[in-house]
N, C-alpha and C. Protein backbone atom coordinates (compact mmCIF):
# COMPACT_ATOMS: atom_id res chain seq x y z
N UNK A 1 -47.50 -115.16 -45.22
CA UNK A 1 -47.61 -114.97 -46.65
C UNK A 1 -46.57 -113.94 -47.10
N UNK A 2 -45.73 -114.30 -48.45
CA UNK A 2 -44.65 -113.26 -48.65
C UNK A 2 -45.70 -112.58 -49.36
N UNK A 3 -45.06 -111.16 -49.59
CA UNK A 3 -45.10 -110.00 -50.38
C UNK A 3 -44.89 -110.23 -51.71
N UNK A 4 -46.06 -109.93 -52.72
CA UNK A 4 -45.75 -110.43 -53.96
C UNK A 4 -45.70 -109.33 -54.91
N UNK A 5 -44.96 -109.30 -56.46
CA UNK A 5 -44.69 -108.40 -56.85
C UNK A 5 -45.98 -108.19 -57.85
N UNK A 6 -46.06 -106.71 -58.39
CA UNK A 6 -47.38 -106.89 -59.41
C UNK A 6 -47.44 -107.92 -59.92
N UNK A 7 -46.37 -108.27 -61.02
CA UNK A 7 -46.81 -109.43 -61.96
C UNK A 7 -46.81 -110.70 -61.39
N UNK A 8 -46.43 -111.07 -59.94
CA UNK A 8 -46.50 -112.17 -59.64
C UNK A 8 -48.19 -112.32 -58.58
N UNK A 9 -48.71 -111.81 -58.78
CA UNK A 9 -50.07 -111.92 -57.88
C UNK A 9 -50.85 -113.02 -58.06
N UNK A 10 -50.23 -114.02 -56.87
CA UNK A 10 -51.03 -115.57 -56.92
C UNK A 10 -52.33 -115.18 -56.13
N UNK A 11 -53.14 -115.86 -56.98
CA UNK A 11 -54.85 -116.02 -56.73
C UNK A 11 -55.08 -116.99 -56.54
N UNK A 12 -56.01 -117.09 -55.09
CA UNK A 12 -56.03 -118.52 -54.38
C UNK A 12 -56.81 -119.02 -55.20
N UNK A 13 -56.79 -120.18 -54.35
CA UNK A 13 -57.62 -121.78 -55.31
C UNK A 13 -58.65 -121.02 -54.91
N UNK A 14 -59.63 -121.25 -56.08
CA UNK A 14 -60.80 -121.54 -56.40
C UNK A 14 -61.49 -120.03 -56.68
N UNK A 15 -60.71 -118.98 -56.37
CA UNK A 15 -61.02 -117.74 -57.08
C UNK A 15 -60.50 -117.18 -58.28
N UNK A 16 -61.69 -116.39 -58.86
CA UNK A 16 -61.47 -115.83 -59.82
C UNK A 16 -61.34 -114.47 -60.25
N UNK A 17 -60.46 -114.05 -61.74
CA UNK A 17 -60.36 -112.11 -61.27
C UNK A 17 -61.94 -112.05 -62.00
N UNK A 18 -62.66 -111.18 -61.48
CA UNK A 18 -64.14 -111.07 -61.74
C UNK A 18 -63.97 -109.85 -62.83
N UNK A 19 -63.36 -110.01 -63.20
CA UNK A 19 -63.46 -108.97 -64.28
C UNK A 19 -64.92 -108.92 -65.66
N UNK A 20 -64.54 -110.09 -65.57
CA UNK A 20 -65.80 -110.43 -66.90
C UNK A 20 -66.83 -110.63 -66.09
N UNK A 21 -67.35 -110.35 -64.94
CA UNK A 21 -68.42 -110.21 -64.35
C UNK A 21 -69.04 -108.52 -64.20
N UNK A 22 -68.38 -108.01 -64.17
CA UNK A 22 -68.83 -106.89 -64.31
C UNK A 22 -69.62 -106.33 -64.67
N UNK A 23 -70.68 -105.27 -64.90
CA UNK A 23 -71.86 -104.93 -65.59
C UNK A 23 -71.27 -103.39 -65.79
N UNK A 24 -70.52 -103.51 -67.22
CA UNK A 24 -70.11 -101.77 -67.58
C UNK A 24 -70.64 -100.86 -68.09
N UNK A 25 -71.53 -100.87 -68.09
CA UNK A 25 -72.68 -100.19 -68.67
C UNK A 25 -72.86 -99.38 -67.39
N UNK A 26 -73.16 -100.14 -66.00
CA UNK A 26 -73.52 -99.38 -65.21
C UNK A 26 -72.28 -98.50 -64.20
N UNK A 27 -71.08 -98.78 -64.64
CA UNK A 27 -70.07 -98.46 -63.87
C UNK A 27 -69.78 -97.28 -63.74
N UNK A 28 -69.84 -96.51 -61.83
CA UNK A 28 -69.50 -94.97 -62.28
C UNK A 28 -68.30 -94.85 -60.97
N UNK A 29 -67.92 -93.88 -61.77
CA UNK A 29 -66.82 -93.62 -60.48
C UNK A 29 -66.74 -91.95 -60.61
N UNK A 30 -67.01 -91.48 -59.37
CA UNK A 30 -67.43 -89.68 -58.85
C UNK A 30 -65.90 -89.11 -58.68
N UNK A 31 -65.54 -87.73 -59.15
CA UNK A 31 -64.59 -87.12 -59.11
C UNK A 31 -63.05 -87.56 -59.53
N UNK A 32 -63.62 -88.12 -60.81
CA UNK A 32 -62.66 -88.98 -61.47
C UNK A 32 -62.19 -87.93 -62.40
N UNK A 33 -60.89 -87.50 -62.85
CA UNK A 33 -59.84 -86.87 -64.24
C UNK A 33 -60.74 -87.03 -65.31
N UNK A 34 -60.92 -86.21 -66.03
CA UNK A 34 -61.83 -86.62 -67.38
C UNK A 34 -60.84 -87.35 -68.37
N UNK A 35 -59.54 -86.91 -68.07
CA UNK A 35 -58.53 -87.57 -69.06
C UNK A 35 -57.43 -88.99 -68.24
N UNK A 36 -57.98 -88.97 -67.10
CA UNK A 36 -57.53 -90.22 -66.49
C UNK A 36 -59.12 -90.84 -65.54
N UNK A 37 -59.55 -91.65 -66.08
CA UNK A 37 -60.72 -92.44 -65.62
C UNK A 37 -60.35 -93.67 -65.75
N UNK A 38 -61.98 -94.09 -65.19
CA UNK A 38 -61.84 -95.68 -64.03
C UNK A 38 -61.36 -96.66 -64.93
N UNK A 39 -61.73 -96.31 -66.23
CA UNK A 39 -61.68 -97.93 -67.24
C UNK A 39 -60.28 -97.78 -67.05
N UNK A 40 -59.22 -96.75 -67.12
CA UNK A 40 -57.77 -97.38 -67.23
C UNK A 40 -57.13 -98.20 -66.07
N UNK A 41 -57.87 -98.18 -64.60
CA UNK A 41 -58.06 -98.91 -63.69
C UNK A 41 -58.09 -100.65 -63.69
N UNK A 42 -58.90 -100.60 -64.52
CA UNK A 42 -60.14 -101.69 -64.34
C UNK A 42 -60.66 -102.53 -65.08
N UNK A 43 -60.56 -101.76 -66.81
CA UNK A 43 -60.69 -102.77 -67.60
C UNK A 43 -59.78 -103.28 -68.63
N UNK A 44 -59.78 -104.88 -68.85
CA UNK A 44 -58.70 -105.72 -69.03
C UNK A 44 -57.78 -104.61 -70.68
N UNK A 45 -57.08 -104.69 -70.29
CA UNK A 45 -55.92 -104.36 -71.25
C UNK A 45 -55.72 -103.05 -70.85
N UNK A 46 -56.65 -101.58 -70.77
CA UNK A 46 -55.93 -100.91 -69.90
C UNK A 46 -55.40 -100.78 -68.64
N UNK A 47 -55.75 -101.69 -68.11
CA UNK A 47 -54.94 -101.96 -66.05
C UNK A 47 -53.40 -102.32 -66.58
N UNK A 48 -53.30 -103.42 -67.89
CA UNK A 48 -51.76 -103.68 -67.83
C UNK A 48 -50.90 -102.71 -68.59
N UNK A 49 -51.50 -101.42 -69.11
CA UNK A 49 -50.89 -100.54 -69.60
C UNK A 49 -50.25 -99.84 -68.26
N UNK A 50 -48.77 -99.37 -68.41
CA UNK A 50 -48.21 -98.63 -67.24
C UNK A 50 -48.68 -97.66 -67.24
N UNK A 51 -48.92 -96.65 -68.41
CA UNK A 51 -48.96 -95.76 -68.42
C UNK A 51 -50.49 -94.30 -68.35
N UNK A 52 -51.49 -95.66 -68.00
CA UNK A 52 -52.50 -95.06 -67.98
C UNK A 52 -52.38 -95.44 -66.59
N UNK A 53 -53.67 -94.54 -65.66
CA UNK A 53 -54.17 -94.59 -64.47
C UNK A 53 -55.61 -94.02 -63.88
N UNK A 54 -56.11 -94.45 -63.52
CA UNK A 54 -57.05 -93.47 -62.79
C UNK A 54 -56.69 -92.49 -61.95
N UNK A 55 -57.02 -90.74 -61.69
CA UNK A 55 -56.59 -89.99 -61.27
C UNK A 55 -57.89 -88.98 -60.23
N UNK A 56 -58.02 -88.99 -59.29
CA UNK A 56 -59.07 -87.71 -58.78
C UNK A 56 -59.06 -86.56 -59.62
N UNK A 57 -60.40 -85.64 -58.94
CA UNK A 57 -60.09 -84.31 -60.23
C UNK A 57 -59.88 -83.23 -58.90
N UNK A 58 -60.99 -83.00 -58.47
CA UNK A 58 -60.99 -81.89 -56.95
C UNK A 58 -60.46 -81.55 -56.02
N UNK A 59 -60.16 -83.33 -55.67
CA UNK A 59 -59.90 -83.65 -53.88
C UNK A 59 -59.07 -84.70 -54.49
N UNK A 60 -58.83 -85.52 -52.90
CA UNK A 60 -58.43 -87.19 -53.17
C UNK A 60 -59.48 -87.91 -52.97
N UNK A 61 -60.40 -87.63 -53.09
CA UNK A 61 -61.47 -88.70 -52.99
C UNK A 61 -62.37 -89.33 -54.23
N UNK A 62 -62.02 -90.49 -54.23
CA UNK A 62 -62.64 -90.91 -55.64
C UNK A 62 -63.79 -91.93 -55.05
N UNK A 63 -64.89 -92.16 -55.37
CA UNK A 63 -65.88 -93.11 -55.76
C UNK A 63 -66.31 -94.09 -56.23
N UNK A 64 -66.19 -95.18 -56.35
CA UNK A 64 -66.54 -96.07 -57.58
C UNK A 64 -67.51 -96.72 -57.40
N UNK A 65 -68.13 -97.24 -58.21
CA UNK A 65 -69.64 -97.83 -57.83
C UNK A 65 -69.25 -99.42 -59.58
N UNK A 66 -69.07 -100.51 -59.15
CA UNK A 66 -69.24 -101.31 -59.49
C UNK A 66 -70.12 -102.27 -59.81
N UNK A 67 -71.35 -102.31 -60.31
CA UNK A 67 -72.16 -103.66 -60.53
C UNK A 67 -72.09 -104.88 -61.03
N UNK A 68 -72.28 -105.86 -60.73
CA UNK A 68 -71.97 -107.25 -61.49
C UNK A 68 -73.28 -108.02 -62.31
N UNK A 69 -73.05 -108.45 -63.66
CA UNK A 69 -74.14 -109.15 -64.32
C UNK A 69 -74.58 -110.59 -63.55
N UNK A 70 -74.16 -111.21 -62.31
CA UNK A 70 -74.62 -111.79 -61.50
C UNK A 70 -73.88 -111.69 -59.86
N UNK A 71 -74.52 -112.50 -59.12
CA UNK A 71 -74.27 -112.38 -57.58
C UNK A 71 -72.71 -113.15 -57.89
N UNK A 72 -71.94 -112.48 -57.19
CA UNK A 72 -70.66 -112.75 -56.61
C UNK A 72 -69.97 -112.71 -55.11
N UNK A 73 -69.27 -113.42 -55.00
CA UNK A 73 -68.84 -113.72 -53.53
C UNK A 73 -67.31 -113.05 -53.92
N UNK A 74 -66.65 -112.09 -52.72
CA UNK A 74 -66.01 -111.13 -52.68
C UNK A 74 -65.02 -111.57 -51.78
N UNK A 75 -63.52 -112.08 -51.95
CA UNK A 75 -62.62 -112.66 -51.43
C UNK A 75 -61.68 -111.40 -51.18
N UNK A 76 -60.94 -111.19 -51.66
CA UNK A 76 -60.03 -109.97 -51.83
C UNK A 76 -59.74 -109.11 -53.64
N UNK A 77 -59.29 -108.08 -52.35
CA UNK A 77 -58.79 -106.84 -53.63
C UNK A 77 -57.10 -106.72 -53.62
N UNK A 78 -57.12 -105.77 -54.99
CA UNK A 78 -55.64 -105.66 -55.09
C UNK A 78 -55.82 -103.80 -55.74
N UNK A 79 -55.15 -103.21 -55.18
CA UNK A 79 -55.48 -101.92 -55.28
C UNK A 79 -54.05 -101.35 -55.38
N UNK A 80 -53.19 -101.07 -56.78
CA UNK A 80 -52.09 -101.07 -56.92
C UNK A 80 -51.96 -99.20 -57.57
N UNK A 81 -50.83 -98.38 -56.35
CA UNK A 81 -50.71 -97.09 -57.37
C UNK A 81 -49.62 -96.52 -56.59
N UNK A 82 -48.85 -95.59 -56.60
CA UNK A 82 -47.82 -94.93 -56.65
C UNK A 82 -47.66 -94.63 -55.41
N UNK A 83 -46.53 -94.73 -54.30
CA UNK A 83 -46.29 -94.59 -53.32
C UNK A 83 -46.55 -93.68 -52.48
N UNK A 84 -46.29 -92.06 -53.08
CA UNK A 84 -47.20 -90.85 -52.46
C UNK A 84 -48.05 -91.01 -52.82
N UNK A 85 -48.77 -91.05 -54.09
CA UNK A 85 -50.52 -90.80 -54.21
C UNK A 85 -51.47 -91.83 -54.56
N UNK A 86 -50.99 -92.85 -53.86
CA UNK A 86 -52.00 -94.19 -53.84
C UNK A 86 -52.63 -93.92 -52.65
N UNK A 87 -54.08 -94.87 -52.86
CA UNK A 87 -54.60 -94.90 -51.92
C UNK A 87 -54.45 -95.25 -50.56
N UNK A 88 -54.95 -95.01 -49.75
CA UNK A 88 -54.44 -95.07 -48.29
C UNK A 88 -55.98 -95.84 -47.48
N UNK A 89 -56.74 -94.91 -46.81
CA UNK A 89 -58.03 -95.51 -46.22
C UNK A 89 -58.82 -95.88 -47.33
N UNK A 90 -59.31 -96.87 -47.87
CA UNK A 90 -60.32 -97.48 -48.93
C UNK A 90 -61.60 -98.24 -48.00
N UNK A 91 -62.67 -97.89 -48.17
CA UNK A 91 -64.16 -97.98 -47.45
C UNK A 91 -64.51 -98.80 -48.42
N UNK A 92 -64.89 -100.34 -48.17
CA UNK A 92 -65.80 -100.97 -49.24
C UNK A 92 -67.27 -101.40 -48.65
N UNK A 93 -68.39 -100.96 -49.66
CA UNK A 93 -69.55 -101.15 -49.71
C UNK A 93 -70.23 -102.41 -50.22
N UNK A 94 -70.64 -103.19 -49.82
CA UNK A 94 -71.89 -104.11 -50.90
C UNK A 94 -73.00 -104.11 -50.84
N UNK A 95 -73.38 -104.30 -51.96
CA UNK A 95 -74.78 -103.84 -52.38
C UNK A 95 -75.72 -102.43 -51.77
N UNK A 96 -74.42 -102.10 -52.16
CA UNK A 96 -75.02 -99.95 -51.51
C UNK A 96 -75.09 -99.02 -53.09
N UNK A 97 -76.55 -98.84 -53.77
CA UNK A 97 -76.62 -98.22 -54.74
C UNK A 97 -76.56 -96.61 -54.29
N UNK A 98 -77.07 -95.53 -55.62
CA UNK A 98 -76.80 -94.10 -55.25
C UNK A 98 -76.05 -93.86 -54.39
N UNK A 99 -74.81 -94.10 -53.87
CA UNK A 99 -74.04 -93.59 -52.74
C UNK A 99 -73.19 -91.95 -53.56
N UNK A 100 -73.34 -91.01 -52.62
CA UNK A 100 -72.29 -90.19 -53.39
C UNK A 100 -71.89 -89.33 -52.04
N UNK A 101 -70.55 -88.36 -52.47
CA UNK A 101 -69.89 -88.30 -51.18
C UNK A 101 -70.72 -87.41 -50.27
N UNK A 102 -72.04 -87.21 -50.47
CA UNK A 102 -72.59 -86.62 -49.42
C UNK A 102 -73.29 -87.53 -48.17
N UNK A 103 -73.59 -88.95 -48.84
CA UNK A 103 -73.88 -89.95 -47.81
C UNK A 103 -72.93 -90.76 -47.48
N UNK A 104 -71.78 -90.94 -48.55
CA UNK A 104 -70.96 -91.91 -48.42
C UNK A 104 -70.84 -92.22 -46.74
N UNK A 105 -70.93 -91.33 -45.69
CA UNK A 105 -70.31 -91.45 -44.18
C UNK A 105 -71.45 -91.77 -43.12
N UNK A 106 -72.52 -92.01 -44.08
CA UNK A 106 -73.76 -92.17 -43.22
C UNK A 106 -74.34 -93.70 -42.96
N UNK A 107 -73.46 -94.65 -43.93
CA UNK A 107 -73.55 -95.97 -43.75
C UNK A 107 -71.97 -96.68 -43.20
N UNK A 108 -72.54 -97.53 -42.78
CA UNK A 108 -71.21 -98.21 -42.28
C UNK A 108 -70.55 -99.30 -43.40
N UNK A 109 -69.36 -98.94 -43.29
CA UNK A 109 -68.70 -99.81 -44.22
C UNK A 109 -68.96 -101.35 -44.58
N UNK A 110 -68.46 -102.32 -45.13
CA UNK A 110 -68.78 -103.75 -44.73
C UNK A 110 -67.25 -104.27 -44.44
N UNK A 111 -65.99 -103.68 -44.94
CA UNK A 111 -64.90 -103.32 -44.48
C UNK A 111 -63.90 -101.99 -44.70
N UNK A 112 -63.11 -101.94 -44.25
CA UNK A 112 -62.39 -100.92 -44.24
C UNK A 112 -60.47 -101.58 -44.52
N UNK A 113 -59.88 -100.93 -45.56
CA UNK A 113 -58.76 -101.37 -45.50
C UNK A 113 -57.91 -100.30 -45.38
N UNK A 114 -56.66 -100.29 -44.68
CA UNK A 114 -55.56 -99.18 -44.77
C UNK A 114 -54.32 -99.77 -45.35
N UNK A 115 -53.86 -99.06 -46.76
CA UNK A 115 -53.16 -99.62 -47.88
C UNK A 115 -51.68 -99.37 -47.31
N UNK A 116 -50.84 -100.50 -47.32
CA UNK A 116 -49.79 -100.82 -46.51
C UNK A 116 -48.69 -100.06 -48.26
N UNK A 117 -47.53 -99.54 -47.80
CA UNK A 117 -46.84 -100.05 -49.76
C UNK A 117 -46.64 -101.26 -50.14
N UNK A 118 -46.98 -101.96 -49.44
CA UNK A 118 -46.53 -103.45 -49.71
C UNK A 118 -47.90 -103.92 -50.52
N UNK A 119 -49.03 -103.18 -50.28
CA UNK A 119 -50.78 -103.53 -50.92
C UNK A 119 -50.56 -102.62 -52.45
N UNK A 120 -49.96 -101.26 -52.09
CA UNK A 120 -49.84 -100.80 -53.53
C UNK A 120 -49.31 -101.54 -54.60
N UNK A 121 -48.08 -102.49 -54.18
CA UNK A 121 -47.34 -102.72 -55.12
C UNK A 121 -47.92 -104.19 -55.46
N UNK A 122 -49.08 -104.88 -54.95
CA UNK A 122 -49.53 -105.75 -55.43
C UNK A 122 -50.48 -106.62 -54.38
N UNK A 123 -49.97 -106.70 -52.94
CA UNK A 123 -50.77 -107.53 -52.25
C UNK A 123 -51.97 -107.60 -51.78
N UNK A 124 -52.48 -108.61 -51.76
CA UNK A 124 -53.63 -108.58 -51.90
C UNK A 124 -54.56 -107.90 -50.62
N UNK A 125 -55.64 -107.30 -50.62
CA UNK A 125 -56.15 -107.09 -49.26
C UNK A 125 -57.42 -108.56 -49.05
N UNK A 126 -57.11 -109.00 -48.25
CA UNK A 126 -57.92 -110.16 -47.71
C UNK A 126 -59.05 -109.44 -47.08
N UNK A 127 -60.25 -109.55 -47.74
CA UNK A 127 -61.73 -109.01 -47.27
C UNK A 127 -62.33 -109.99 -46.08
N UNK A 128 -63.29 -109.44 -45.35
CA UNK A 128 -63.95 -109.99 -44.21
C UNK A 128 -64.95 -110.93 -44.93
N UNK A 129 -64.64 -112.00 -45.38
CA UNK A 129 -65.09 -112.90 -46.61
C UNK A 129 -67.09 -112.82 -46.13
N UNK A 130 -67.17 -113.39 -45.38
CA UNK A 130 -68.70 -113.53 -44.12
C UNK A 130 -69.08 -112.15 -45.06
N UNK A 131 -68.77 -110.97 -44.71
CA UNK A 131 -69.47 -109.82 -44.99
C UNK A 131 -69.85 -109.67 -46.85
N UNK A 132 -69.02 -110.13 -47.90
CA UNK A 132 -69.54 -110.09 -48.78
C UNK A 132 -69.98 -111.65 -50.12
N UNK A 133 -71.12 -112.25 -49.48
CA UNK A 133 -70.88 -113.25 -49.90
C UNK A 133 -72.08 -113.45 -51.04
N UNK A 134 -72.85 -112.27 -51.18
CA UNK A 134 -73.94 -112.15 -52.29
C UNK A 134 -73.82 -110.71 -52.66
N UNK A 135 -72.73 -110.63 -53.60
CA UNK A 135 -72.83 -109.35 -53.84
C UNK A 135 -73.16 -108.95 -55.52
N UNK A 136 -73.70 -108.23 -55.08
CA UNK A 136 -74.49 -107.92 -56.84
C UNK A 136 -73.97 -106.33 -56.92
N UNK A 137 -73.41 -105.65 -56.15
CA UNK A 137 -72.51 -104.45 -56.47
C UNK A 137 -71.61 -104.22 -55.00
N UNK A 138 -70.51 -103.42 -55.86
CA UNK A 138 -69.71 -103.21 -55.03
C UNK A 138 -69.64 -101.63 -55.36
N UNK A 139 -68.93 -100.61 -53.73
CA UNK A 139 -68.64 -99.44 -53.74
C UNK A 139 -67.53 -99.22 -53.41
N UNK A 140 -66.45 -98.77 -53.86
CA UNK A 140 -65.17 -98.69 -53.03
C UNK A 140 -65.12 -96.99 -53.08
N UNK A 141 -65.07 -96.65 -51.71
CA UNK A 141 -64.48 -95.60 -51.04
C UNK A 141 -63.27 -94.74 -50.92
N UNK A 142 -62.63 -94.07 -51.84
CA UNK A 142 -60.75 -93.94 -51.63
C UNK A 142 -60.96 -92.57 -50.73
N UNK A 143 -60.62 -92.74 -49.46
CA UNK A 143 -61.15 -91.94 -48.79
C UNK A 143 -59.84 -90.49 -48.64
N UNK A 144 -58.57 -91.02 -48.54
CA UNK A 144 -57.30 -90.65 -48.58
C UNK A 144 -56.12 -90.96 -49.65
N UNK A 145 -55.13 -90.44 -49.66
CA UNK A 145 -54.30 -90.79 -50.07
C UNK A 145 -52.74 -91.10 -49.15
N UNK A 146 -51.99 -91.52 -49.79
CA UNK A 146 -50.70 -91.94 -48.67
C UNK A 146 -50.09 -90.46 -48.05
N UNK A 147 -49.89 -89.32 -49.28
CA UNK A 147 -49.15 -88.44 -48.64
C UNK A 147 -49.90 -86.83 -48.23
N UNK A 148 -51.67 -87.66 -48.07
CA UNK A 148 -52.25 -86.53 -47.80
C UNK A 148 -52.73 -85.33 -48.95
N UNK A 149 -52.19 -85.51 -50.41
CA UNK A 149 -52.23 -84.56 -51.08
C UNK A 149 -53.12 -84.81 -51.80
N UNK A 150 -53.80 -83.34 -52.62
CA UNK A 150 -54.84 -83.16 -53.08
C UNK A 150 -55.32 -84.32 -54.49
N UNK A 151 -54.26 -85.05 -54.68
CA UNK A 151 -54.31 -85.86 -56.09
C UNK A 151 -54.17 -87.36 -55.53
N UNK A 152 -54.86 -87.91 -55.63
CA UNK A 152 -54.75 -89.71 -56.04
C UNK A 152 -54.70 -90.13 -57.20
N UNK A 153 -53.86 -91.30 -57.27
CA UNK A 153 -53.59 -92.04 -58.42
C UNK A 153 -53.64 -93.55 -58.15
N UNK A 154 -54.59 -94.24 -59.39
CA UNK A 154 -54.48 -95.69 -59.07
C UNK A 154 -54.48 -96.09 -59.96
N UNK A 155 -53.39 -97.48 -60.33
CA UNK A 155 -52.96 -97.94 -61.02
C UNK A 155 -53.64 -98.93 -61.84
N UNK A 156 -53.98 -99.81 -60.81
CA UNK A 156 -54.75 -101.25 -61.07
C UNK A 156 -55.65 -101.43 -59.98
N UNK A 157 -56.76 -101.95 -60.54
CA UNK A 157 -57.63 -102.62 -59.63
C UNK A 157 -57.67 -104.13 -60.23
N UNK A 158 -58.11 -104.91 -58.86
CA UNK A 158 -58.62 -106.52 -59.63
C UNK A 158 -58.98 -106.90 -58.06
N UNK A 159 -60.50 -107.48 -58.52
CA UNK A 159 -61.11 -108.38 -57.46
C UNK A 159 -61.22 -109.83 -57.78
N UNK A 160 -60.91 -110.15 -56.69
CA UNK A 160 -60.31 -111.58 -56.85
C UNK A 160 -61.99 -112.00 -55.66
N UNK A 161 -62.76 -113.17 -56.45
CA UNK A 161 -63.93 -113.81 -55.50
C UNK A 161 -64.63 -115.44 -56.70
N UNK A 162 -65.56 -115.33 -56.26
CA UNK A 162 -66.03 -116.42 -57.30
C UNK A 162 -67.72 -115.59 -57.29
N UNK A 163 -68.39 -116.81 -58.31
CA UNK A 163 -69.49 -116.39 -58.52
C UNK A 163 -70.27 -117.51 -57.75
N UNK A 164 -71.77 -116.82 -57.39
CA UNK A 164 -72.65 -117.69 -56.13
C UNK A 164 -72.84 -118.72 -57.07
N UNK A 165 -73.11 -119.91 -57.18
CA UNK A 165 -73.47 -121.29 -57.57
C UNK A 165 -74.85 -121.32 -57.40
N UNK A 166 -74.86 -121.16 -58.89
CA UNK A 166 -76.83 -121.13 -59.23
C UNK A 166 -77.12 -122.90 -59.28
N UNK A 167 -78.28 -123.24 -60.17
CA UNK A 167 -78.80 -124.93 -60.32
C UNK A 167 -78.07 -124.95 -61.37
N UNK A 168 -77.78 -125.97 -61.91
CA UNK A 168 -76.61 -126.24 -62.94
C UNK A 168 -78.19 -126.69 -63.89
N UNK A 169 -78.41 -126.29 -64.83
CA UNK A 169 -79.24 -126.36 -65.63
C UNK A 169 -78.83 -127.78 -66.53
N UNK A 170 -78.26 -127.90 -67.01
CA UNK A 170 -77.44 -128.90 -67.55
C UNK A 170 -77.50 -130.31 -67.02
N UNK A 171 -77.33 -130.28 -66.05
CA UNK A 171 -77.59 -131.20 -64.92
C UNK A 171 -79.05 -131.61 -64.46
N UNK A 172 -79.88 -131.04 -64.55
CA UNK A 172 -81.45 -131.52 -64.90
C UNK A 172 -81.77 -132.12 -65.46
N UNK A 173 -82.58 -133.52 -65.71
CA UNK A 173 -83.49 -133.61 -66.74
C UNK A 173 -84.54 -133.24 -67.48
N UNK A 174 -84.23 -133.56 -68.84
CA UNK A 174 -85.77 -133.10 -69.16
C UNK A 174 -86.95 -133.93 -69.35
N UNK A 175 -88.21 -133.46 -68.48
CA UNK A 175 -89.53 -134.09 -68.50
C UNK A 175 -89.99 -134.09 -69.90
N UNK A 176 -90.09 -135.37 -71.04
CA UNK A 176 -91.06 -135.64 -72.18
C UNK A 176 -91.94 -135.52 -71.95
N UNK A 177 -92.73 -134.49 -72.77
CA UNK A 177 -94.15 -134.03 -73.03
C UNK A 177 -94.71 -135.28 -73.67
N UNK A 178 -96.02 -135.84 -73.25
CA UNK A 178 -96.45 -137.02 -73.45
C UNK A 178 -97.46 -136.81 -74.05
């Protein structure tokens, strides 16, 4: 598979960016910039702004806790940010609520990715598909950054999966009340 550039990020057949799945109401992300937070990440129209980002405040370790308004199946991520202070080790969780960085290390991941520059600048990370295939939230972990320093920065997020295939309602008949 070549190396693709941000704007060219082909999404395989039959997945979708789950964006409009999301449940934002419940979305938190721990030790986040008060003046650079997750929505410029994550939600549609600020991710394609250059100039916003999500930023740590303390450490490099940021949190995110994602929920979805239904079960979704979890193909890959794209985790795009700046060559020194993008992410580096990223820990993903499913269906792991209250996590915060005092337990974060007490459960085991469902994968673990280490962000290549070639992942910053757009490629995709291919998830251990088996491991998230009913997921009704996601946790991502930014455990590091590339150059070690106290600040992370991330550019874009986008999860690329589909949604579980409920009964097609539509597709039923209906029984006349007699």
């Amino acid at each position: 598979m070549s190396v693709e550039s941000a704007s060219s990020i082909v999404i395989p057949k039959g997945q979708v960016d789950l964006l409009d799945f999301i449940d934002w109401s419940s979305v938190e992300c721990l030790n986040q910039s008060s003046t650079h937070s997750l929505p410029n990440a994550l939600k549609q129209g600020y991710r394609e702004d250059d100039d916003l980002h999500l930023e740590s405040d303390a450490d490099e370790q940021l949190l995110l806790y994602i929920p979805f308004n239904q079960v979704i199946k979890l193909y890959s991520i794209v985790i795009i940010g700046p060559e020194e202070e993008g992410p580096k080790t990223v820990k993903l969780f499913s269906n792991k609520e209250h996590m915060g960085f005092s337990n974060v290390n007490d459960f085991p991941p469902n994968d673990v990715a280490v962000l290549s520059p070639e992942n910053l600048k757009g490629k995709p990370v291919l998830l251990k598909f088996v491991k998230f295939q009913n997921v009704r939230s996601l946790t991502i972990f930014i455990e590091d950054n590339q150059s070690g320093s106290e600040l992370t920065k991330v550019h874009k997020i986008l999860l690329y999966g589909s949604t579980v295939e409920t009964t097609d309602m539509k597709g039923l008949k209906k029984i006349e009340d007699h």
